[in-house]
N, C-alpha and C. Protein backbone atom coordinates (compact mmCIF):
# COMPACT_ATOMS: atom_id res chain seq x y z
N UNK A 1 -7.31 9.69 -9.28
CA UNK A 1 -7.02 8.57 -10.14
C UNK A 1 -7.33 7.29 -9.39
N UNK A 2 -8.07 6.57 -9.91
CA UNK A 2 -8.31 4.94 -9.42
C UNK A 2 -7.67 3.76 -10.35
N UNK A 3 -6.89 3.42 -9.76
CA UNK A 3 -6.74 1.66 -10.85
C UNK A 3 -6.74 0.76 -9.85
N UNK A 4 -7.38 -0.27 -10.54
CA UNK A 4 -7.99 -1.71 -10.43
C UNK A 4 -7.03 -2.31 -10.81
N UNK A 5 -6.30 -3.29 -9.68
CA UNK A 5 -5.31 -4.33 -9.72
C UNK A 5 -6.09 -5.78 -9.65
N UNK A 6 -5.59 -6.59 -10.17
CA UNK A 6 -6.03 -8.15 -10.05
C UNK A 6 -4.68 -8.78 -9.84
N UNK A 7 -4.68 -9.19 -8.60
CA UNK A 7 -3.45 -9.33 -7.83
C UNK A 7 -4.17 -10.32 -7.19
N UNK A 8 -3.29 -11.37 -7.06
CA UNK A 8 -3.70 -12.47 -6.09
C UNK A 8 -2.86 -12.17 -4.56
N UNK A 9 -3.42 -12.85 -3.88
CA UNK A 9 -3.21 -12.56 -2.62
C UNK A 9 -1.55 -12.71 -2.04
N UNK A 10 -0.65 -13.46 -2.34
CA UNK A 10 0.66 -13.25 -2.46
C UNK A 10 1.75 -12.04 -2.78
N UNK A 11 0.66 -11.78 -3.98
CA UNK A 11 1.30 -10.81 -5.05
C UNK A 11 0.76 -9.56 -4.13
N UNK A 12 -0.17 -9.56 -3.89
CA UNK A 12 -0.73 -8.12 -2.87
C UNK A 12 0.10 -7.79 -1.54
N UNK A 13 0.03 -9.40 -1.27
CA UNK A 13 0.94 -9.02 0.36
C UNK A 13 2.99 -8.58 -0.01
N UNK A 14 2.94 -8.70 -1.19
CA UNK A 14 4.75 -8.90 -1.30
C UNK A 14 4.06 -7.19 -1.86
N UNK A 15 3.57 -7.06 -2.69
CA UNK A 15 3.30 -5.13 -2.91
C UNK A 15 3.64 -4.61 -1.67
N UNK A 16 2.33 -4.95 -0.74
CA UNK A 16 2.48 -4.11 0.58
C UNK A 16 3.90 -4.07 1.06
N UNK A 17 4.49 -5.11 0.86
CA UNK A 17 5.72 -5.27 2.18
C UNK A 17 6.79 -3.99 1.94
N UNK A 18 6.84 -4.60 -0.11
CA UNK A 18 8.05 -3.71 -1.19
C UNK A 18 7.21 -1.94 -0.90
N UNK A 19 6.01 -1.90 -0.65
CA UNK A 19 5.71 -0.29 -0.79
C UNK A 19 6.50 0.40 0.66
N UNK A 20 5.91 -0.93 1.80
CA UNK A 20 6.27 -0.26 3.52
C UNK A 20 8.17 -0.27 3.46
N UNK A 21 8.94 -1.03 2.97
CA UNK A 21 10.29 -1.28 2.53
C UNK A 21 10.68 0.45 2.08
N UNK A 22 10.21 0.72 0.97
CA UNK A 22 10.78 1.74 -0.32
C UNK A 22 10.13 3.28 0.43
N UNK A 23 8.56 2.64 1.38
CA UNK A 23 8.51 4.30 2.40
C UNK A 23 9.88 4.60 3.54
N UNK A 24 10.30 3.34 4.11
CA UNK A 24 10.63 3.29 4.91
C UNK A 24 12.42 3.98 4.79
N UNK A 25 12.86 3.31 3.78
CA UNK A 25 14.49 3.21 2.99
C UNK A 25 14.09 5.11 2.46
N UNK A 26 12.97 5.19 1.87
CA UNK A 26 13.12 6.83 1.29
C UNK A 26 12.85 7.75 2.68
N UNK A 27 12.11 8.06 3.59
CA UNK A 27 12.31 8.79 5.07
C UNK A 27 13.72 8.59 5.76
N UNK A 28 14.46 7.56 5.23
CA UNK A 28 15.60 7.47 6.12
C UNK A 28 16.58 8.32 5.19
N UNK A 29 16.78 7.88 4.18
CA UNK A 29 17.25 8.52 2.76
C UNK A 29 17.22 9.89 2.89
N UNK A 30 16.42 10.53 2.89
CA UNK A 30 16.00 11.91 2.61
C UNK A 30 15.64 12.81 3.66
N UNK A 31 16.07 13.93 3.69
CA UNK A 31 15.17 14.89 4.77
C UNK A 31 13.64 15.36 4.15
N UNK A 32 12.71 15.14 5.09
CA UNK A 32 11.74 15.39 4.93
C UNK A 32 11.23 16.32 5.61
N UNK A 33 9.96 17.46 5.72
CA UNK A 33 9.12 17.81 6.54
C UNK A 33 8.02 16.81 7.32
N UNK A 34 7.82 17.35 8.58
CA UNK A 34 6.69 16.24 8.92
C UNK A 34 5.81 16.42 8.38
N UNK A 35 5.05 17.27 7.38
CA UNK A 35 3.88 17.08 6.57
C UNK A 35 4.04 16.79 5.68
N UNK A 36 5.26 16.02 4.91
CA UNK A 36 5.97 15.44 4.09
C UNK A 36 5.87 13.83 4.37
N UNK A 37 6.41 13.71 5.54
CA UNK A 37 6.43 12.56 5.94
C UNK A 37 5.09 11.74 6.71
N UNK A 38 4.20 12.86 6.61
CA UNK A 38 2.90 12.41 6.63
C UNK A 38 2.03 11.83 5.72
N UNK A 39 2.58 12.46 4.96
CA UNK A 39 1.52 12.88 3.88
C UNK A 39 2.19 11.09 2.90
N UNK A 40 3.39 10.96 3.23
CA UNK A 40 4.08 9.51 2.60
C UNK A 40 3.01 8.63 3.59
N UNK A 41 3.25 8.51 4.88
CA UNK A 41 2.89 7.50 5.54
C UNK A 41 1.32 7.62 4.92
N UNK A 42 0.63 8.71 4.86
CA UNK A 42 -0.97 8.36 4.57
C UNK A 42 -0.85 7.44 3.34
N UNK A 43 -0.47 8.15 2.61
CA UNK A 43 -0.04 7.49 1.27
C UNK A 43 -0.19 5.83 1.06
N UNK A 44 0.90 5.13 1.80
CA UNK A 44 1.19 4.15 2.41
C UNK A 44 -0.01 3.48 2.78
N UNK A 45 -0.95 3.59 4.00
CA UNK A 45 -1.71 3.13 4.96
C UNK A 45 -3.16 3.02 4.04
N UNK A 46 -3.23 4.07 2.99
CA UNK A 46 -4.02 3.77 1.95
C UNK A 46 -4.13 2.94 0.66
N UNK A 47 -2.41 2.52 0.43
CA UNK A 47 -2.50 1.57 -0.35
C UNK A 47 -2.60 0.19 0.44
N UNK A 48 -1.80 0.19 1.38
CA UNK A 48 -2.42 -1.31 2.38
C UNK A 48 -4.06 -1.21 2.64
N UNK A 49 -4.53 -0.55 3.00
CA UNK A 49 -6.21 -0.30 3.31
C UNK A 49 -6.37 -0.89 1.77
N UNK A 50 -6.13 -0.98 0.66
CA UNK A 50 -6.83 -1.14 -0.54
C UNK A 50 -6.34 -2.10 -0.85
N UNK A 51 -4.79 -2.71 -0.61
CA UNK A 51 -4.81 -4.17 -1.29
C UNK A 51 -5.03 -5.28 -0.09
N UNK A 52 -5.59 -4.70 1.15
CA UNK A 52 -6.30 -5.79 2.04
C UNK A 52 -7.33 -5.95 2.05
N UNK A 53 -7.98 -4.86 1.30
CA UNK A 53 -9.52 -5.14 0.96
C UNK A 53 -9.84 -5.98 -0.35
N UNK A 54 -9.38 -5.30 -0.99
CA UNK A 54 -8.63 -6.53 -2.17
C UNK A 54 -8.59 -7.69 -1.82
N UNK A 55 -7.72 -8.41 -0.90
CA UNK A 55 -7.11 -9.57 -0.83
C UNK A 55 -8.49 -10.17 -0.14
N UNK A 56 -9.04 -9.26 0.70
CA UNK A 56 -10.42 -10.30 1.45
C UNK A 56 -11.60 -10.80 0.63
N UNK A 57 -11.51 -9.52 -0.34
CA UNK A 57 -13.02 -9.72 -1.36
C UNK A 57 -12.32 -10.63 -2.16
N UNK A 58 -11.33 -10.90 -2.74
CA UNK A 58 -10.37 -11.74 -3.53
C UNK A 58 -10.42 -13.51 -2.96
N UNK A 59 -10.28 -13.52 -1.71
CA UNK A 59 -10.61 -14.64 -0.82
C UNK A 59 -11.95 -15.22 -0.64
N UNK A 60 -13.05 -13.95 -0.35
CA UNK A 60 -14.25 -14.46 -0.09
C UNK A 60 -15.14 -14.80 -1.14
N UNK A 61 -14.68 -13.92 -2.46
CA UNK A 61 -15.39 -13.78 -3.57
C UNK A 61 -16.10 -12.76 -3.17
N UNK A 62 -16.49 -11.45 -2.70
CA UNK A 62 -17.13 -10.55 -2.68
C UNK A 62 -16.83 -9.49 -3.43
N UNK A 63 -17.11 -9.33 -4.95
CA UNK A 63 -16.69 -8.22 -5.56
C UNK A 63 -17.30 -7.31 -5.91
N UNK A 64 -17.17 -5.89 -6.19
CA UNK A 64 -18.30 -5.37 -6.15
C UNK A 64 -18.51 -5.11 -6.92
C-alpha cells in the first residue's frame, strides 16, 4: 500500500515525533518479541525515511 501525504514541513516533523512517541510508549507498554520489536522500529525508520524525503522535495520543489 502507498499513500501520498501533502504535509507541510511542520506537520511532517510533529508526525515523525507523535509516530517515534506512540513506538516508543507501545515497546514500553507491551511485551514484545525482538522480531516484533524490530519489525516496529523498521516500521518507524521507514516512515521518517519518507516524510524527510517529503519534507526536502517539499522545500526544494523537487517532485517527482
Amino acid at each position: 500500500m502507498k499513500i501520498q501525504l501533502e504535509l507541510s514541513d511542520d506537520e511532517a516533523l510533529a508526525l515523525s515525533h507523535l509516530t517515534q512517541s506512540l513506538t516508543w510508549n507501545t515497546m514500553r507498554d507491551f511485551v514484545m518479541t525482538n522480531s516484533e520489536c524490530d519489525e516496529m522500529l523498521d516500521a518507524v525508520r521507514k516512515l521518517e525515511r519518507t516524510l524527510t524525503e517529503h519534507g526536502f522535495r517539499h522545500q526544494y520543489g523537487c517532485f517527482a
